[in-house]
PDB file of N, CA and C in Angstrom:
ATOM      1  N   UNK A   1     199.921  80.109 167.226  1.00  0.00           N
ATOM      2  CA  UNK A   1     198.584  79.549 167.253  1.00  0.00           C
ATOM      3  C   UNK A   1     198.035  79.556 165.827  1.00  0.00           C
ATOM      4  N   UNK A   2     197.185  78.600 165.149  1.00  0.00           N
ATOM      5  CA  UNK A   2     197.299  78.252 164.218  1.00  0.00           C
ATOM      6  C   UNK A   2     195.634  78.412 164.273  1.00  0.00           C
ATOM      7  N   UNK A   3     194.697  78.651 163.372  1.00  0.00           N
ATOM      8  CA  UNK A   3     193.432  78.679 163.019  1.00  0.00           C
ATOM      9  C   UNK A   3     193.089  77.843 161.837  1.00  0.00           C
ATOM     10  N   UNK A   4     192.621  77.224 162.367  1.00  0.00           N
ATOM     11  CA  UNK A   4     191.924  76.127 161.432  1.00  0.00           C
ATOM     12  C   UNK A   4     190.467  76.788 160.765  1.00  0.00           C
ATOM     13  N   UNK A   5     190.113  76.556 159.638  1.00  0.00           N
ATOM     14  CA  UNK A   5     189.119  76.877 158.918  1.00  0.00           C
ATOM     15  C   UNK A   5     188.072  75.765 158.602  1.00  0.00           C
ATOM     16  N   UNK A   6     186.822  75.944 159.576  1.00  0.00           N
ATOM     17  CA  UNK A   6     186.124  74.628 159.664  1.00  0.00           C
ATOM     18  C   UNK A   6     185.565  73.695 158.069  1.00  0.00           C
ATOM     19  N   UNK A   7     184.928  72.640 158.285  1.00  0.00           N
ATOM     20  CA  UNK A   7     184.819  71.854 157.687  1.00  0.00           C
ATOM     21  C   UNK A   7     183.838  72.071 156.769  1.00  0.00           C
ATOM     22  N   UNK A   8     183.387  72.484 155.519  1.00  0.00           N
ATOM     23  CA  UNK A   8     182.275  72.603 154.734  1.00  0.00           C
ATOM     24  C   UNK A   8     182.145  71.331 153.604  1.00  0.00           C
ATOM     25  N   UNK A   9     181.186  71.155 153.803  1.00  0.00           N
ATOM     26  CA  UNK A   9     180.645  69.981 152.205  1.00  0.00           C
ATOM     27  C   UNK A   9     180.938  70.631 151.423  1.00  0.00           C
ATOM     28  N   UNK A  10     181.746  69.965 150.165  1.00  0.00           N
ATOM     29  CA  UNK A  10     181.527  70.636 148.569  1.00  0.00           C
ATOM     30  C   UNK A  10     180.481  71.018 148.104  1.00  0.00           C
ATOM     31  N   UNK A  11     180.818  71.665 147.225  1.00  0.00           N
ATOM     32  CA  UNK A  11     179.944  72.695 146.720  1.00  0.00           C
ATOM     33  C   UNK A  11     179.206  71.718 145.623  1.00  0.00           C
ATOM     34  N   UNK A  12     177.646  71.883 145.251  1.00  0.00           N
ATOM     35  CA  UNK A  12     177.620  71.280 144.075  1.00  0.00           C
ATOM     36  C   UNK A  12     177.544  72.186 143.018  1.00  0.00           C
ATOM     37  N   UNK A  13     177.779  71.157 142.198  1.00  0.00           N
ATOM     38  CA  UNK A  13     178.223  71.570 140.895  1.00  0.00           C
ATOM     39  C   UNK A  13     176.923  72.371 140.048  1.00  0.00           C
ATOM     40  N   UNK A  14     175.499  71.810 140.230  1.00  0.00           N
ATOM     41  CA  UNK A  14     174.930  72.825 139.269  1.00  0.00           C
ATOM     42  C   UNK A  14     173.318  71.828 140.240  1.00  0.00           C
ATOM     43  N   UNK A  15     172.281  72.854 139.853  1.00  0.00           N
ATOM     44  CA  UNK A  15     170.999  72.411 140.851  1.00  0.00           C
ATOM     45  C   UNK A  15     170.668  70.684 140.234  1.00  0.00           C
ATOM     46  N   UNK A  16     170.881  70.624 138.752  1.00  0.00           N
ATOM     47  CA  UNK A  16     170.764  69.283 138.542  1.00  0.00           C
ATOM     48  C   UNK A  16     171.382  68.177 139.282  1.00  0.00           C
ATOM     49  N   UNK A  17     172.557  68.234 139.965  1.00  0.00           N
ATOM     50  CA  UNK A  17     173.447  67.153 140.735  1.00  0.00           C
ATOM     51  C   UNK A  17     172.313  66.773 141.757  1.00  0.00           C
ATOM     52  N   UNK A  18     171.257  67.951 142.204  1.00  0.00           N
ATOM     53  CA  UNK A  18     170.968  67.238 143.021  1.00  0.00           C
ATOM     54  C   UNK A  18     169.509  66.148 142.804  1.00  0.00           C
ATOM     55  N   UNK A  19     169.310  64.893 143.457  1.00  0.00           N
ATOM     56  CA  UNK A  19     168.649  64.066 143.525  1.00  0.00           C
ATOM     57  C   UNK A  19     166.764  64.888 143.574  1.00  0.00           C
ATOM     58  N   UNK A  20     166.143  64.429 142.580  1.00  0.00           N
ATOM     59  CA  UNK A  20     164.647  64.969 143.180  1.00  0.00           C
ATOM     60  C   UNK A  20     164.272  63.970 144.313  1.00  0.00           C
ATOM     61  N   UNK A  21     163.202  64.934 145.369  1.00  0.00           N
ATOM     62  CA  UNK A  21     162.405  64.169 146.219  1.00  0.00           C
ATOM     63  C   UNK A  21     161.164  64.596 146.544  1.00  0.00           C
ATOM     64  N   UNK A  22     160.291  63.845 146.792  1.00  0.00           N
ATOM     65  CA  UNK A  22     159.599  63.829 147.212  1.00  0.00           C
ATOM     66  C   UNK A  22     158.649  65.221 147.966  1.00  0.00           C
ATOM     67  N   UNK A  23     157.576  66.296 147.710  1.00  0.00           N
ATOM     68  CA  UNK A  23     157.322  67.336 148.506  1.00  0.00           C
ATOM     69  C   UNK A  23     156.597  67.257 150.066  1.00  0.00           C
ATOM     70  N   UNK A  24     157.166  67.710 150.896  1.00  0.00           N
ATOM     71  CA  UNK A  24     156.553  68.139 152.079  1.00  0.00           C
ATOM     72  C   UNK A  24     155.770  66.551 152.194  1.00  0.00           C
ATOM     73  N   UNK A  25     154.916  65.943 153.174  1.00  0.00           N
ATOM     74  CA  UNK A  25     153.545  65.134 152.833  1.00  0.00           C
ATOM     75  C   UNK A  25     153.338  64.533 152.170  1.00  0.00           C
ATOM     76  N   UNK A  26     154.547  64.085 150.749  1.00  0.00           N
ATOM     77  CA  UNK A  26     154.036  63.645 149.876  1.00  0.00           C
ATOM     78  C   UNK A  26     154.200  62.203 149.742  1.00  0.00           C
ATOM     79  N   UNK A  27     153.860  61.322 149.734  1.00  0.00           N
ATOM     80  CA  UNK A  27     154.355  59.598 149.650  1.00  0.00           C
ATOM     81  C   UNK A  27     155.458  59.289 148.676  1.00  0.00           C
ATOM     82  N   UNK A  28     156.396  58.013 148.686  1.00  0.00           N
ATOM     83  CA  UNK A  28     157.282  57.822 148.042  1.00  0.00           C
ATOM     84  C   UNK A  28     156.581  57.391 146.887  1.00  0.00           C
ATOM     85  N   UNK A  29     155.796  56.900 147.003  1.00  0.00           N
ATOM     86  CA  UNK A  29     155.030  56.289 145.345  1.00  0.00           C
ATOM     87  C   UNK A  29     154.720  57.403 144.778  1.00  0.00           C
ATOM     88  N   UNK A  30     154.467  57.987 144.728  1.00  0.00           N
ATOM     89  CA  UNK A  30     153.672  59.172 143.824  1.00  0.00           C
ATOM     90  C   UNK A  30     154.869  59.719 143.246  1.00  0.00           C
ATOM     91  N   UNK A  31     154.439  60.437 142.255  1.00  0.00           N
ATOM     92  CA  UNK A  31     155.337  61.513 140.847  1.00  0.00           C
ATOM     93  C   UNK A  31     155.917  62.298 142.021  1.00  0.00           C
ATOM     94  N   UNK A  32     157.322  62.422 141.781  1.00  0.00           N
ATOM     95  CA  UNK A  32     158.307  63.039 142.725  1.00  0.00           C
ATOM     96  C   UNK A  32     157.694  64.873 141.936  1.00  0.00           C
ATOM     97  N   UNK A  33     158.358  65.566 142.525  1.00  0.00           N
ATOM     98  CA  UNK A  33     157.558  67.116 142.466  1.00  0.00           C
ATOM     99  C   UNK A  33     158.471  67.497 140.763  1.00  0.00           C
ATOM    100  N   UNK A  34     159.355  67.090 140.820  1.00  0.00           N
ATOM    101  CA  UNK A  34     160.315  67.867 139.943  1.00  0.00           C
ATOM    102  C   UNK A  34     159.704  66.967 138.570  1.00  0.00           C
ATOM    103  N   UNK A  35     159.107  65.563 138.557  1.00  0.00           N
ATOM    104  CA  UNK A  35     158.603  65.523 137.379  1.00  0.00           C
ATOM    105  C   UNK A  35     157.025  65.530 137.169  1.00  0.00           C
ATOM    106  N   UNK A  36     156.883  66.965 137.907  1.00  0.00           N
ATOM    107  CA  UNK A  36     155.090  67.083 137.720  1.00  0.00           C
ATOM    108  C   UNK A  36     155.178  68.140 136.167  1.00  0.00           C
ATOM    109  N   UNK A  37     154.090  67.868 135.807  1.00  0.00           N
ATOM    110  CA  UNK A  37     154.263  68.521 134.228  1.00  0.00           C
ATOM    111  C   UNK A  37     153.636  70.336 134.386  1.00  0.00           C
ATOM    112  N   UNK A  38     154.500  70.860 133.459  1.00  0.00           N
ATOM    113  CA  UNK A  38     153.875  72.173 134.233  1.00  0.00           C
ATOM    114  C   UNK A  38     152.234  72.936 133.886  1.00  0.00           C
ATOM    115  N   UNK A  39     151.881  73.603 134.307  1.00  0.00           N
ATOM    116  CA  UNK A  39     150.507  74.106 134.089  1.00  0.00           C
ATOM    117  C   UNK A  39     149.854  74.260 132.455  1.00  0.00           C
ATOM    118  N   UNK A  40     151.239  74.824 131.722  1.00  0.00           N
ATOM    119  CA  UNK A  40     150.931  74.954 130.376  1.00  0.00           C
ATOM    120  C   UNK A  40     151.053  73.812 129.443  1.00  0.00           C
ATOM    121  N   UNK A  41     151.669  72.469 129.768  1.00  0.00           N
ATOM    122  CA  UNK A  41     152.177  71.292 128.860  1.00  0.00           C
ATOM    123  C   UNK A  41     151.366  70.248 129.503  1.00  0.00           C
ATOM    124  N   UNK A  42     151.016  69.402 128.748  1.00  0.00           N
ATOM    125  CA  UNK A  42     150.551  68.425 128.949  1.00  0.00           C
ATOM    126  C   UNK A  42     148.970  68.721 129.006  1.00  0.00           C
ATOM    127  N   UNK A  43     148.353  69.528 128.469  1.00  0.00           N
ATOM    128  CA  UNK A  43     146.729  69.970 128.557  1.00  0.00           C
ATOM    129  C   UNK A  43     145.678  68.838 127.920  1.00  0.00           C
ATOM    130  N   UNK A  44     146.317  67.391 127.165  1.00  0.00           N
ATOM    131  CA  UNK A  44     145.195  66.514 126.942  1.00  0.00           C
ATOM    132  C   UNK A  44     145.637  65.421 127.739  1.00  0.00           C
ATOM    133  N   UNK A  45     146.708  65.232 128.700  1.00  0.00           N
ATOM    134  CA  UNK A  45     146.706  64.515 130.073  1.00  0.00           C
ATOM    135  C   UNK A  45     145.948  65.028 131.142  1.00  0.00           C
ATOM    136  N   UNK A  46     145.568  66.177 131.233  1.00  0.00           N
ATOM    137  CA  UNK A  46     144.463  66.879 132.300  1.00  0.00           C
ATOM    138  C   UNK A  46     143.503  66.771 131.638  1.00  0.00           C
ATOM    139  N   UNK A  47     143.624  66.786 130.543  1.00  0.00           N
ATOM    140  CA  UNK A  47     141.995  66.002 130.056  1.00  0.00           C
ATOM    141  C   UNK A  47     141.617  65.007 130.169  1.00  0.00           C
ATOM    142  N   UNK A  48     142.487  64.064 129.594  1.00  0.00           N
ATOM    143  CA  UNK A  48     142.447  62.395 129.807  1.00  0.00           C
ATOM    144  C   UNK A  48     142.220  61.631 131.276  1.00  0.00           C
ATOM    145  N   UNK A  49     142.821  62.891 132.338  1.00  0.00           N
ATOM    146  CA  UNK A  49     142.380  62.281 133.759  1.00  0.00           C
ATOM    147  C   UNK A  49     141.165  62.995 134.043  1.00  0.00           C
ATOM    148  N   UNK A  50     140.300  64.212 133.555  1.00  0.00           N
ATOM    149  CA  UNK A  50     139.273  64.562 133.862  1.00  0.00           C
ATOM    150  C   UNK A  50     137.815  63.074 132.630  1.00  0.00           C
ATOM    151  N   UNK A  51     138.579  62.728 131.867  1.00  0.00           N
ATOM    152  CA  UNK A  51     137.424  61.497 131.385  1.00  0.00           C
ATOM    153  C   UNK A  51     137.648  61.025 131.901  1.00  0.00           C
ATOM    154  N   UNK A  52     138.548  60.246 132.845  1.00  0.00           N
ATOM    155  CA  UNK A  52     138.762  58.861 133.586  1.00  0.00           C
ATOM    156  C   UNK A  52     138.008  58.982 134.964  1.00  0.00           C
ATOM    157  N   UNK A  53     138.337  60.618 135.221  1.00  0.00           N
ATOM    158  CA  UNK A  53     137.051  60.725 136.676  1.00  0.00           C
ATOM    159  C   UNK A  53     136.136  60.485 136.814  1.00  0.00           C
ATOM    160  N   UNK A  54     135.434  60.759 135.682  1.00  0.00           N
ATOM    161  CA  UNK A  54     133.810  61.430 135.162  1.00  0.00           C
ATOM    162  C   UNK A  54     133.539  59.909 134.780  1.00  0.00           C
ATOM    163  N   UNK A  55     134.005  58.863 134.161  1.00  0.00           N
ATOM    164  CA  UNK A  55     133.778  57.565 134.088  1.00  0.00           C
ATOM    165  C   UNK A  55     134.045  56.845 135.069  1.00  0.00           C
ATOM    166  N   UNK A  56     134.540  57.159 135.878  1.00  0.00           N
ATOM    167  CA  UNK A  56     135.153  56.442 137.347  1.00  0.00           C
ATOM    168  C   UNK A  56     133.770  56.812 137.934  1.00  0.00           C
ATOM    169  N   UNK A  57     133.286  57.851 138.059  1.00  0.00           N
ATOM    170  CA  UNK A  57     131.784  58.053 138.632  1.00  0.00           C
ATOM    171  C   UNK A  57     131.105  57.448 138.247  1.00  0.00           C
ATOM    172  N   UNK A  58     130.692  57.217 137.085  1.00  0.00           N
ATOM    173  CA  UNK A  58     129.324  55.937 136.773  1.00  0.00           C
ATOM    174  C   UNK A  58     128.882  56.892 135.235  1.00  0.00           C
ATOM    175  N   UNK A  59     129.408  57.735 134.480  1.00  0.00           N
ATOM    176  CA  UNK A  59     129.304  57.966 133.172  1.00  0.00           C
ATOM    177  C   UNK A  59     129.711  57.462 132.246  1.00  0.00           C
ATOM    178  N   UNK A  60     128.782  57.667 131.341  1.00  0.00           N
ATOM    179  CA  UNK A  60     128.904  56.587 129.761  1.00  0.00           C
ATOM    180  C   UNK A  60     130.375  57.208 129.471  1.00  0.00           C
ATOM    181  N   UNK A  61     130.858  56.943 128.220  1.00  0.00           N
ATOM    182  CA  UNK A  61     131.909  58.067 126.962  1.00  0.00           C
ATOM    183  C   UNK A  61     130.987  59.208 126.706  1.00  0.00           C
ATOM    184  N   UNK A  62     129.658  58.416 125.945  1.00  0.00           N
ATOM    185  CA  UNK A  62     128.462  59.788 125.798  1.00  0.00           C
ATOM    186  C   UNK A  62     128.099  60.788 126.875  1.00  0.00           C
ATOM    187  N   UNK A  63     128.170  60.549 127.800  1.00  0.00           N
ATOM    188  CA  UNK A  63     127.320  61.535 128.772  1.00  0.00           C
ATOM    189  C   UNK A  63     128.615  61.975 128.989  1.00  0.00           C
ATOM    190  N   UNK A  64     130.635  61.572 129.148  1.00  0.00           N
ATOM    191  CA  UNK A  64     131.389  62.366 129.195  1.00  0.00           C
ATOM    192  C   UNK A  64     131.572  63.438 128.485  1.00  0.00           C
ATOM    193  N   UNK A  65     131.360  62.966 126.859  1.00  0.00           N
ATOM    194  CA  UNK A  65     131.395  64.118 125.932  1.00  0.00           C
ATOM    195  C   UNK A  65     130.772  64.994 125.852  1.00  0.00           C
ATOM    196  N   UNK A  66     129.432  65.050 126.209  1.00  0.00           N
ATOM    197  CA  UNK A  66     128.587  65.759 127.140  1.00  0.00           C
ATOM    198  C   UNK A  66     128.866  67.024 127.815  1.00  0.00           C
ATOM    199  N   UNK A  67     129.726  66.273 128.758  1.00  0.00           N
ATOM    200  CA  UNK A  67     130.171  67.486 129.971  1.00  0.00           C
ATOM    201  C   UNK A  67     131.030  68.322 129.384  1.00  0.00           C
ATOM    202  N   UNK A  68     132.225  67.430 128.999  1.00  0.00           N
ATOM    203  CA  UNK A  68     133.406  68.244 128.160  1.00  0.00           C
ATOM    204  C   UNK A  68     133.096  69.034 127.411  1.00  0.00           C
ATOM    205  N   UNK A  69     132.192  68.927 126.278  1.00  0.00           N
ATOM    206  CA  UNK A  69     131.793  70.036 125.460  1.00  0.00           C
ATOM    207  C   UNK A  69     131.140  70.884 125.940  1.00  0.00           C
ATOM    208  N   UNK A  70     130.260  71.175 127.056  1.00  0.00           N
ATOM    209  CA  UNK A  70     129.976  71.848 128.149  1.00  0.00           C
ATOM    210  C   UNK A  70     130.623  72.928 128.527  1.00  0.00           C
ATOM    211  N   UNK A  71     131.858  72.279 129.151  1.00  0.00           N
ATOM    212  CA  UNK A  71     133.083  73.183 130.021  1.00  0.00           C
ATOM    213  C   UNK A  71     133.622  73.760 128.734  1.00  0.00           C
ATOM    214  N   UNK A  72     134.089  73.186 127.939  1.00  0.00           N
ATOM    215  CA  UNK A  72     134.871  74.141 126.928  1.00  0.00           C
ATOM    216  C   UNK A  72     133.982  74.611 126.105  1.00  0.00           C
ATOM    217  N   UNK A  73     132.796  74.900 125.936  1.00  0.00           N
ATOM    218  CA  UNK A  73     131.802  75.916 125.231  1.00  0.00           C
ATOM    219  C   UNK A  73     131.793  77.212 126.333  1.00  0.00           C
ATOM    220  N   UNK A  74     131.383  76.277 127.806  1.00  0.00           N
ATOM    221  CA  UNK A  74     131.676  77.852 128.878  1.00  0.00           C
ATOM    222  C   UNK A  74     132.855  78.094 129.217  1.00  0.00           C
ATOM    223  N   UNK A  75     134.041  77.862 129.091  1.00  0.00           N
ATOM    224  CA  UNK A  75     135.235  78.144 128.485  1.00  0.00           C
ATOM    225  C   UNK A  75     135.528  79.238 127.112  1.00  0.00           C
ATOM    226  N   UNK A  76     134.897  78.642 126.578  1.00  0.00           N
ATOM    227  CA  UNK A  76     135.417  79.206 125.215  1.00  0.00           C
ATOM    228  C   UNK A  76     134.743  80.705 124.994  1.00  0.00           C
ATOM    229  N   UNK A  77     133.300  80.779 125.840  1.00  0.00           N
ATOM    230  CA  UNK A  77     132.499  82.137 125.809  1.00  0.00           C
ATOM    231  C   UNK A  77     132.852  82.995 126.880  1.00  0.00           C
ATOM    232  N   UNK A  78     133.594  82.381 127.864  1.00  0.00           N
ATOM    233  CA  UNK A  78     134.180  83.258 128.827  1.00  0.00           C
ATOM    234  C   UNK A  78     135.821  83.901 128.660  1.00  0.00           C
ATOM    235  N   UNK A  79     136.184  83.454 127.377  1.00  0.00           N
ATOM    236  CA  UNK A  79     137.347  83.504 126.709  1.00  0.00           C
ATOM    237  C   UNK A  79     137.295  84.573 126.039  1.00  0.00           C
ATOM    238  N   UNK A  80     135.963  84.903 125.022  1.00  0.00           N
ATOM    239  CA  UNK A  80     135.698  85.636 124.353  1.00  0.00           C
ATOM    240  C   UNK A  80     135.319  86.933 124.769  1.00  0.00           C
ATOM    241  N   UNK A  81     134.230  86.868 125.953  1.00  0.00           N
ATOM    242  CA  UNK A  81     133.850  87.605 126.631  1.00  0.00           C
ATOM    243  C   UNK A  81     135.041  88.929 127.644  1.00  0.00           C
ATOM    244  N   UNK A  82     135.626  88.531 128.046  1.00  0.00           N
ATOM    245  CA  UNK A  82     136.555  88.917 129.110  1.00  0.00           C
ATOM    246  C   UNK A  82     138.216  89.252 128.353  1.00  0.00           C
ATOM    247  N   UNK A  83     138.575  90.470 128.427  1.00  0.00           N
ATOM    248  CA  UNK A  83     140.076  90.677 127.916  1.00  0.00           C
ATOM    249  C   UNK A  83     140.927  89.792 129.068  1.00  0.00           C
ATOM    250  N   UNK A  84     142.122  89.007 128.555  1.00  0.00           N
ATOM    251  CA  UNK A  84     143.222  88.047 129.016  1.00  0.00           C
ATOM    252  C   UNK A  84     143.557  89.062 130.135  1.00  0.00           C
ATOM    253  N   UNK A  85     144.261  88.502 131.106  1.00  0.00           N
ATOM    254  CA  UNK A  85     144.769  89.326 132.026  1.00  0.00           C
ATOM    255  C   UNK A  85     146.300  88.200 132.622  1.00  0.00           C
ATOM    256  N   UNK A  86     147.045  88.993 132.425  1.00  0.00           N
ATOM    257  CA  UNK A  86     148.566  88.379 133.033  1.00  0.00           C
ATOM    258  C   UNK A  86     149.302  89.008 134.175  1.00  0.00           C
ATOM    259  N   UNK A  87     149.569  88.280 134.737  1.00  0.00           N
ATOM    260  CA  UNK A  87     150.242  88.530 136.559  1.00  0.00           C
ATOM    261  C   UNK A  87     152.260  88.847 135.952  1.00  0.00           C
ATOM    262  N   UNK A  88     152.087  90.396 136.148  1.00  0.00           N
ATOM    263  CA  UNK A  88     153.511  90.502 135.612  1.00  0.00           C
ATOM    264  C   UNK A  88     153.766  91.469 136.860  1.00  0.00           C
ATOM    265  N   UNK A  89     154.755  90.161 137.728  1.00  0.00           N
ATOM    266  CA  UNK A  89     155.558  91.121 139.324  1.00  0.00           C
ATOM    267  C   UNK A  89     154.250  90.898 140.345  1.00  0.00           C
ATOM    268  N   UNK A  90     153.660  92.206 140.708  1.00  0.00           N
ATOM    269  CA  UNK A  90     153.028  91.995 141.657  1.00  0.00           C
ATOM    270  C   UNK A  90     151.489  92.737 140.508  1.00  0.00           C
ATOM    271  N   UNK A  91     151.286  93.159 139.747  1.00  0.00           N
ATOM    272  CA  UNK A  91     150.444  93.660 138.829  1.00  0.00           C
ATOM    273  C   UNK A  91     149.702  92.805 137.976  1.00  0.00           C
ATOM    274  N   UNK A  92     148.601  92.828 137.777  1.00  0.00           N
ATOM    275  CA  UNK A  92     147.684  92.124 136.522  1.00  0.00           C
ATOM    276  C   UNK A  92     147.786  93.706 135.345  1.00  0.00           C
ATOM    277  N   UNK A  93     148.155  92.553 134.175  1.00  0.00           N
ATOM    278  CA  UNK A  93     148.115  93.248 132.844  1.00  0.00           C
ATOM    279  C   UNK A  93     146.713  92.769 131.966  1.00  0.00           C
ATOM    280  N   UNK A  94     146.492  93.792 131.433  1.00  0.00           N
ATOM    281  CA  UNK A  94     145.533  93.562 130.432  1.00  0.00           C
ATOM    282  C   UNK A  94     145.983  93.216 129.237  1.00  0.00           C
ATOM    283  N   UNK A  95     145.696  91.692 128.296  1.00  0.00           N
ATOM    284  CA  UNK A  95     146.614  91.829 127.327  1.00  0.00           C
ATOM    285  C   UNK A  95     145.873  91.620 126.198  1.00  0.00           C
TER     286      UNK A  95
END
């Protein structure tokens, strides 16, 4: 009697082989997940879509620059104010 050793798909070769898609809910048109930009890169494209909002609402350029200098003045004093804190494991560090 002879035992056969069932049938497995190859193995791939490295996580790149495989194809990106689409997350959970997400539509085929939209930015597939794997080329969303990460939290730290791309910080004057999250800007550039926070002016396009704020003008999409019914604001001048002026009354955008406005706001923006706004947020990053209370940004910048809550920066100053408060020691950094980093998520290292399950712990916040003071840094």
């Amino acid at each position: 009697m002879t035992l056969e050793r069932p049938m497995f798909p190859p193995r791939a070769d490295s996580v790149d082989s495989f194809p990106l898609q689409p997350a959970i809910g997400q539509p085929e048109s939209q930015t597939l997940t794997g080329d969303s930009p990460s939290p730290f890169e791309d910080v004057d494209l999250a800007l550039l879509r926070f002016v396009r909002y704020l003008i999409r609402i019914g604001l001048t350029l002026e009354e955008a620059r406005v706001v923006i200098a706004g947020e990053v003045e209370r940004f910048r004093t809550g920066a100053t104010n408060r020691p950094r804190r980093v998520l290292v494991g399950t712990r916040w560090l003071t840094v």
